[in-house]
Protein backbone atom coordinates (compact mmCIF):
# COMPACT_ATOMS: atom_id res chain seq x y z
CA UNK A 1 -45.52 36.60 41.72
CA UNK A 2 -44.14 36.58 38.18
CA UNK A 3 -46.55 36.28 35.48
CA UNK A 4 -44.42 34.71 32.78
CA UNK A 5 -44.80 31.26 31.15
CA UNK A 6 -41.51 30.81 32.77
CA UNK A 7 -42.52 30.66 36.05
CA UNK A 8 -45.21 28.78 35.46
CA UNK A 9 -43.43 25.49 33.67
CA UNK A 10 -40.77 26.30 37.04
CA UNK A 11 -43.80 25.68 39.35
CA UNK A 12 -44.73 22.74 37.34
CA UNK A 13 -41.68 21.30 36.96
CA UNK A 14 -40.83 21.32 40.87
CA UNK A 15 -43.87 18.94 41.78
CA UNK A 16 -42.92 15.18 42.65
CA UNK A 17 -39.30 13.97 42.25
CA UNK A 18 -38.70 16.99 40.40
CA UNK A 19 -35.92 16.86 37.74
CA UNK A 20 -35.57 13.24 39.46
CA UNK A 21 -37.76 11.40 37.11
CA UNK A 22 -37.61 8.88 34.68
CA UNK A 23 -40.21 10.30 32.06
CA UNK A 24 -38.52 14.36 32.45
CA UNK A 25 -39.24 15.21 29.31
CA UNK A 26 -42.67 14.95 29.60
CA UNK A 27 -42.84 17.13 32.64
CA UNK A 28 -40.74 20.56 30.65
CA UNK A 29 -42.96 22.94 28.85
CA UNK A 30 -42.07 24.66 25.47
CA UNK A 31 -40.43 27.82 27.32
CA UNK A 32 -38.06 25.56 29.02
CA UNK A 33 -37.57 23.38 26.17
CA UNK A 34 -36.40 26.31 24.43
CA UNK A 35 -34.39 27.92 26.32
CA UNK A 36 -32.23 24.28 26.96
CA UNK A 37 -32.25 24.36 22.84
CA UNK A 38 -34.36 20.83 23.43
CA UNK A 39 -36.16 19.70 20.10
CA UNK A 40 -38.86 17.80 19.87
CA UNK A 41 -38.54 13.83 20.68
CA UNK A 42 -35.24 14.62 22.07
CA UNK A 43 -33.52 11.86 24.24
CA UNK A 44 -33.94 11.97 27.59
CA UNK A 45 -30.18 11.76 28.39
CA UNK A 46 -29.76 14.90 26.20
CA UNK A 47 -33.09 16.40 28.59
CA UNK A 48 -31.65 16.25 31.89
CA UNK A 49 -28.65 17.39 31.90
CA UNK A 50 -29.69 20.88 30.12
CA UNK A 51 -32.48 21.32 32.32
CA UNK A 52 -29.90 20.73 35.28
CA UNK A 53 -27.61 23.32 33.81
CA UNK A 54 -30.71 25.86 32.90
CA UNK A 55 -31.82 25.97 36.68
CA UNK A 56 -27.87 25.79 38.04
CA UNK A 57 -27.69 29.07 36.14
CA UNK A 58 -31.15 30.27 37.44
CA UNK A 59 -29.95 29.51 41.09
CA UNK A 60 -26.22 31.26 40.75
CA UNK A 61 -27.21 34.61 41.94
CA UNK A 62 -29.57 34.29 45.03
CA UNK A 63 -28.91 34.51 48.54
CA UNK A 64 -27.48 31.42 49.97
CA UNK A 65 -30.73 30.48 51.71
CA UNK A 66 -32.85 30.87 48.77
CA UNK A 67 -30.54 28.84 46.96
CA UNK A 68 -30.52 25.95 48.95
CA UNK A 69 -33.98 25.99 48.87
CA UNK A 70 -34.21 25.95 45.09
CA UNK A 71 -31.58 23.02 45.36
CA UNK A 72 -34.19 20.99 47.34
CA UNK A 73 -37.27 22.19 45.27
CA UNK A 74 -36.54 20.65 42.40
CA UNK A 75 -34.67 18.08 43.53
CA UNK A 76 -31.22 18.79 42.45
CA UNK A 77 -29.32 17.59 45.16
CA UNK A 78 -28.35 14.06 45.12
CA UNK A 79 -28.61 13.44 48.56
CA UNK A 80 -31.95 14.52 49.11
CA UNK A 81 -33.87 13.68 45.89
CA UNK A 82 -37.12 12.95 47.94
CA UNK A 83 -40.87 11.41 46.19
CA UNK A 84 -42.47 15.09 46.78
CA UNK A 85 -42.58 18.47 47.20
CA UNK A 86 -43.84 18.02 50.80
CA UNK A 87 -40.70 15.64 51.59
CA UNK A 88 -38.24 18.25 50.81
CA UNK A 89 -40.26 21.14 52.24
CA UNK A 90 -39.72 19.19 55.37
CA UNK A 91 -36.19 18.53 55.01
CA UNK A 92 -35.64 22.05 53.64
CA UNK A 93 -37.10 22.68 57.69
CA UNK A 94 -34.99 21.05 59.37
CA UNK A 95 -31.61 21.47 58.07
CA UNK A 96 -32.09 25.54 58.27
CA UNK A 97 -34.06 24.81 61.82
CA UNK A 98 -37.76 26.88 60.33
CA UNK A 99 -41.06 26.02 60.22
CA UNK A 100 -42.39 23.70 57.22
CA UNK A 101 -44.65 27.04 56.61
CA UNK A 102 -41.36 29.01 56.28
CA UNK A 103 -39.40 26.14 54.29
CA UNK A 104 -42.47 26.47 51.76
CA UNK A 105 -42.22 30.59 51.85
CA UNK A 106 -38.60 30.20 50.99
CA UNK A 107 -39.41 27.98 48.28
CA UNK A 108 -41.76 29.70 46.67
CA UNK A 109 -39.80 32.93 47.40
CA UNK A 110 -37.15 30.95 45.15
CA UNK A 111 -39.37 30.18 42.41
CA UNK A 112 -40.09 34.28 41.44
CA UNK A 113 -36.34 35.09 41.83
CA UNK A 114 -35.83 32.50 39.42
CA UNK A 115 -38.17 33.26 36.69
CA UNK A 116 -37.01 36.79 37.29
CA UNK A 117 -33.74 35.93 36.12
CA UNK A 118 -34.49 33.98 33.49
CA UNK A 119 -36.80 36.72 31.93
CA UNK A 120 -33.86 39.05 32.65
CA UNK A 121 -31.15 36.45 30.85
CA UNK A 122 -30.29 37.00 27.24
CA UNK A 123 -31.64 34.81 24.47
CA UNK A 124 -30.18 31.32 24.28
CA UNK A 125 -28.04 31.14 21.22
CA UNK A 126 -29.72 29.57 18.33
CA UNK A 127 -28.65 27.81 15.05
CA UNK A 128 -26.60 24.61 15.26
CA UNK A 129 -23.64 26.08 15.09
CA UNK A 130 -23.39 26.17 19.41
CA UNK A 131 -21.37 23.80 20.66
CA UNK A 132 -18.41 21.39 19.80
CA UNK A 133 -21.03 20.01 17.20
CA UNK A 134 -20.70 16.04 18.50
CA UNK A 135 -21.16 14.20 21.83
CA UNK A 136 -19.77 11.25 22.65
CA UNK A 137 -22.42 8.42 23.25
CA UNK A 138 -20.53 5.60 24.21
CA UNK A 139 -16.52 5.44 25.51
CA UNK A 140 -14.92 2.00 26.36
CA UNK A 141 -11.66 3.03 28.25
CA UNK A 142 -8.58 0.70 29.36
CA UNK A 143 -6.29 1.63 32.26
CA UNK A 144 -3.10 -0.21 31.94
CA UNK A 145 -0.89 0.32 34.61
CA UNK A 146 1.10 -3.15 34.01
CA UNK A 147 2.97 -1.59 31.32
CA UNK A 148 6.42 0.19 31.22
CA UNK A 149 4.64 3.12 31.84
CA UNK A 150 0.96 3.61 31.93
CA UNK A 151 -1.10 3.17 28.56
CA UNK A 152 -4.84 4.39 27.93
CA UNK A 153 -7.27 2.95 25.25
CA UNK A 154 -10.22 4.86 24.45
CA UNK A 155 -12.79 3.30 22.09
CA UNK A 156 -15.36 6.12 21.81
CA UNK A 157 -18.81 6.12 19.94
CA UNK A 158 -19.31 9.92 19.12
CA UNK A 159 -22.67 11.22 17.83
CA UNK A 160 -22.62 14.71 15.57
CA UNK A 161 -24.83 17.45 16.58
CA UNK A 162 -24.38 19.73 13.65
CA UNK A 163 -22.11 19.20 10.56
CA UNK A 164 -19.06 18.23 11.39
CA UNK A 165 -15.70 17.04 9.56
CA UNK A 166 -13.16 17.31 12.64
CA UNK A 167 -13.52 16.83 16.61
CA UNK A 168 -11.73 17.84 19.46
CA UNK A 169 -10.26 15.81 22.02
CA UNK A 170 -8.37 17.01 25.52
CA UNK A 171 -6.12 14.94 27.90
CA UNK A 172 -5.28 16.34 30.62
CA UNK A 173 -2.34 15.64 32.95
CA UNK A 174 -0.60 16.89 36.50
CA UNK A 175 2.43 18.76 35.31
CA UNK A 176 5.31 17.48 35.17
CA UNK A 177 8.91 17.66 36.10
CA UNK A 178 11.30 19.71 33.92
CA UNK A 179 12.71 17.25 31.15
CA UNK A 180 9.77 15.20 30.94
CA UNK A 181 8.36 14.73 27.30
CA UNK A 182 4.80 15.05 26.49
CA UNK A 183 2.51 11.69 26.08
CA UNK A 184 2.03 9.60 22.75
CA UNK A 185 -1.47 10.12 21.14
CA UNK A 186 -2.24 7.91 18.37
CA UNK A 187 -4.82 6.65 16.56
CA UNK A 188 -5.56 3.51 16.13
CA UNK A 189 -8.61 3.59 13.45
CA UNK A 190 -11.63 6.17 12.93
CA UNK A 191 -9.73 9.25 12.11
CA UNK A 192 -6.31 10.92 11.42
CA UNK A 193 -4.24 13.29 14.02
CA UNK A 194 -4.39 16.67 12.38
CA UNK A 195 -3.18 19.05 14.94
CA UNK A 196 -1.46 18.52 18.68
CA UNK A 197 -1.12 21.39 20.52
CA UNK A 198 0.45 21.71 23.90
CA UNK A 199 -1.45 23.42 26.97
CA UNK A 200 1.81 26.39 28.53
CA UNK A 201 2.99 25.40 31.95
CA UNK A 202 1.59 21.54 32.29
CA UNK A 203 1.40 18.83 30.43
CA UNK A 204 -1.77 18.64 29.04
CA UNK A 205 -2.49 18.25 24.93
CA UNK A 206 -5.24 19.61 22.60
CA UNK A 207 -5.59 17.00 20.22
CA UNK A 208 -7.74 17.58 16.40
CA UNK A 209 -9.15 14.82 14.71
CA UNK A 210 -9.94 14.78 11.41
CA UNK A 211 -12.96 12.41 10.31
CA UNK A 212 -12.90 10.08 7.57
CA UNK A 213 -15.81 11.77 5.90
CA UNK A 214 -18.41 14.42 6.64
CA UNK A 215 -20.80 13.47 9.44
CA UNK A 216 -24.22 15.26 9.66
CA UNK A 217 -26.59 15.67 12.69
CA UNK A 218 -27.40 12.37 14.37
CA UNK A 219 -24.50 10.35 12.36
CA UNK A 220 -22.99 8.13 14.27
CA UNK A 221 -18.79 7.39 14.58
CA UNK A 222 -16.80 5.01 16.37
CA UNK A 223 -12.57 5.65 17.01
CA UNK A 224 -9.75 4.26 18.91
CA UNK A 225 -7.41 6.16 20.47
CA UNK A 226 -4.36 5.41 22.08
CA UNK A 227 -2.55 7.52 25.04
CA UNK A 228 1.37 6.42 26.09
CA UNK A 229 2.85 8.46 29.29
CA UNK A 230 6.04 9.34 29.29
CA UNK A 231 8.33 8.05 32.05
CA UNK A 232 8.30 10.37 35.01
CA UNK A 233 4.68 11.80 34.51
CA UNK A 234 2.70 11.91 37.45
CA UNK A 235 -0.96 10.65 36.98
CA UNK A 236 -3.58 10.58 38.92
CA UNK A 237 -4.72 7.30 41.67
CA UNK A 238 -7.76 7.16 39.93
CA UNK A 239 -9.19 6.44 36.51
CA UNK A 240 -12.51 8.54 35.47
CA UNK A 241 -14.79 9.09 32.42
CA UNK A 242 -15.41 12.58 33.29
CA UNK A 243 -18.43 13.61 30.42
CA UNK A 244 -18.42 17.26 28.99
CA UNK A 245 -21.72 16.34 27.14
CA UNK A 246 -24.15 13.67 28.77
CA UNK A 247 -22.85 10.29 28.01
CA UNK A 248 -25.49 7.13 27.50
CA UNK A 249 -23.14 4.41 28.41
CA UNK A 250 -19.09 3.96 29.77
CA UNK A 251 -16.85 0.90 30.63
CA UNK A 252 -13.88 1.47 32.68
CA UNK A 253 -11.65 -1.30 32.55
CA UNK A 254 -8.04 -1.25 34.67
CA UNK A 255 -5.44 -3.56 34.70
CA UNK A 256 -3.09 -3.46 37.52
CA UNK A 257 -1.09 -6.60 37.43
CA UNK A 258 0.43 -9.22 39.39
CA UNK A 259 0.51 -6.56 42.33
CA UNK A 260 -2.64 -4.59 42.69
CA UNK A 261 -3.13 -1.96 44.94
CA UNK A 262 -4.06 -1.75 49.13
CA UNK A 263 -7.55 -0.82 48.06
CA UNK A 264 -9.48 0.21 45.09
CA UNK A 265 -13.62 1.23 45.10
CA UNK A 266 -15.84 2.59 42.55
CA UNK A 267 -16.28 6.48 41.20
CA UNK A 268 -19.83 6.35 40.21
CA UNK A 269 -21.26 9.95 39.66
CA UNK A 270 -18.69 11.66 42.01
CA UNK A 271 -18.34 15.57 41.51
CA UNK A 272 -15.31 16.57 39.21
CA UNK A 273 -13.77 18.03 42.09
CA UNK A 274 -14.16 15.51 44.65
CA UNK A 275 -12.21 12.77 42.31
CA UNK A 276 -9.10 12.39 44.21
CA UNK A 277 -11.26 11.92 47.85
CA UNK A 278 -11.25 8.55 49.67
CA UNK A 279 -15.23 8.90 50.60
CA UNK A 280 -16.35 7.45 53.69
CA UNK A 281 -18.74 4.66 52.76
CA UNK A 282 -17.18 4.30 49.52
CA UNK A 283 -18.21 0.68 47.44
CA UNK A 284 -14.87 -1.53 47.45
CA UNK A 285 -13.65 -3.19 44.69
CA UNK A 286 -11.65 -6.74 44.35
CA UNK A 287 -9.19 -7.15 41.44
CA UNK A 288 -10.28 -10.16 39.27
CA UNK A 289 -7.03 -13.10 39.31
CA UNK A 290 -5.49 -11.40 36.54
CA UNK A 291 -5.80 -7.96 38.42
CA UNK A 292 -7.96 -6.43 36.33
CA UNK A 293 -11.22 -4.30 37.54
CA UNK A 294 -14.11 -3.30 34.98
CA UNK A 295 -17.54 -1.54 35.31
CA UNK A 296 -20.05 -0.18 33.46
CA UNK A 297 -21.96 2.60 33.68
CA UNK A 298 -25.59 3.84 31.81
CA UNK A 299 -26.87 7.78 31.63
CA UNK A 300 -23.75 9.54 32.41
CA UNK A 301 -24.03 13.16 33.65
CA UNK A 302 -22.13 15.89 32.52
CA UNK A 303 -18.93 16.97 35.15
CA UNK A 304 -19.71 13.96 37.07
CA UNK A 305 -16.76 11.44 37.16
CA UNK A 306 -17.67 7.52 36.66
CA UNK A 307 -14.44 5.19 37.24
CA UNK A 308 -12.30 3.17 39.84
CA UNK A 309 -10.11 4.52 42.34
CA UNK A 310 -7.11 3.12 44.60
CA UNK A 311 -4.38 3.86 46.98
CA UNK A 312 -1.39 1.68 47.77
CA UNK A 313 -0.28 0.70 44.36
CA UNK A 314 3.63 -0.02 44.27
CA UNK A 315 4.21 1.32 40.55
CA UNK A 316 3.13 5.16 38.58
CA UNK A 317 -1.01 4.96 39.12
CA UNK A 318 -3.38 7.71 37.95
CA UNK A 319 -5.74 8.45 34.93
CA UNK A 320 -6.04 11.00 31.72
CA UNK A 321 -9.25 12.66 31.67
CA UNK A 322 -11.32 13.25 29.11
């Protein structure tokens, strides 16, 4: 077995719910808090996320086995995120048909391949100048899709992580037919459109913000930006808050009209990829008298999308992401 402080905050870390607990932070030693770039007393929505990533990156290069058993060790897989240890050794059993004693072998098996890695992984990058150098803490989005053509409001509360005096913000669209224009960003207060700049082959825009002042680790900033779609754009049928840094609250809020759609149910922590699926199962949704839709979400995770969904809907339906 490895004999590295690594392994031993892995082993630690794997016991109980895993990285499926409330109080995580408390359960990551100072080798694992450094190599996530964690500092002291940070929040635990910043925590989980960068431990997730950490031992996603650990995990990448075993054999397929071994990495499903690291999935279940620690409790990274949604669907089996189980009170203890022995719980998913079990499971781990019977969906690869071994014993429990084998299920625990792989495990553990799993555990040194991991902390070999991560001894064998270069130094995480230090200084604060990583990163886009801001998350965004809070986003209030409206869908309007009884408009001409579809609108977007995003009211977003963005926290700097290092000094900042600009931020960077990316819709992205289907592309579109030949002839069709690109979509109208504006502003509406927080900070001034300095630079727009247009993604080859789609439709999709880079858009630069420039602050109203310096902002400084932990500052806080709120803006209001507007999206208009040209006509003929396709969208999406489905509205998401798709986090690239984690995210403590959303609202999604989308107004159909007078004729909403077939069907419409909720995107709560759904895979990036798996957005435009109609899940068995799925939670469905009823449009309020003025055909509006609106939920709220707490402790988004980054590439996970949180929004509504629908199918049926007579006029242009789909979403920017963010």
């Amino acid at each position: 077995m490895p004999d590295s402080d690594l392994y031993e905050e892995l082993k630690k870390l794997r016991r109980g719910r895993g990285v499926d607990r409330r109080d995580l932070g408390r359960y990551i030693g100072p080798e694992i808090r450094r190599r996530c770039r964690l500092a002291a007393g940070e929040k635990e929505i910043r925590i989980r996320p960068a431990v997730v990533a950490m031992l996603a990156d650990l995990t990448a290069g075993l054999a397929p086995d071994l990495q499903r058993a690291a999935q279940l060790a620690f409790g990274l897989d949604r669907d089996f995120r189980l009170a203890t240890l022995a719980d998913r050794e079990s499971r781990l059993a019977d969906l690869q048909r071994v014993s429990v004693r084998t299920a625990r072998r792989r495990m553990n098996d799993a555990l040194a391949a991991m902390a070999l890695a991560g001894d064998d992984a270069p130094e995480p990058a230090e200084g604060p100048a990583a990163g886009s150098g801001w998350r965004v803490s809070s986003l209030r989005a409206l869908f309007r899709l009884d408009t001409g053509t579809p609108e977007l409001y995003e009211m977003r509360t963005v926290t700097a992580t290092r000094e900042i005096d600009e931020i960077t913000i990316r819709i992205g669209l289907p592309e579109a037919p030949a002839g069709v224009g690109p979509p109208e960003v504006d502003v509406l207060f927080g900070a001034r459109i300095r630079a727009v700049e247009h993604r080859d082959g789609g439709n999709s825009q880079k858009v630069v913000l420039e602050l109203p002042e310096r902002m400084f680790p932990g500052d806080e900033h709120e803006l209001w930006l507007r999206v208009v779609l040209p006509p003929g754009q396709p969208t999406w049928s489905h509205y998401a808050i798709v986090p690239l840094d984690p995210c403590e609250s959303g609202m999604v809020r989308v107004r159909f009209g007078a004729e909403p759609p077939k069907e419409v149910w909720l995107i709560d922590e759904v895979p990036y990829p798996d957005l435009g699926e109609r899940p068995d199962g799925r939670q469905v949704l009823e449009p309020s008298a003025l055909g509006e839709v609106v939920r709220e979400f707490h402790g988004l995770r980054e590439g996970y999308g949180y929004g509504v969904a629908w199918t049926g809907l007579s006029v242009s339906s789909g979403h920017v992401e963010r």
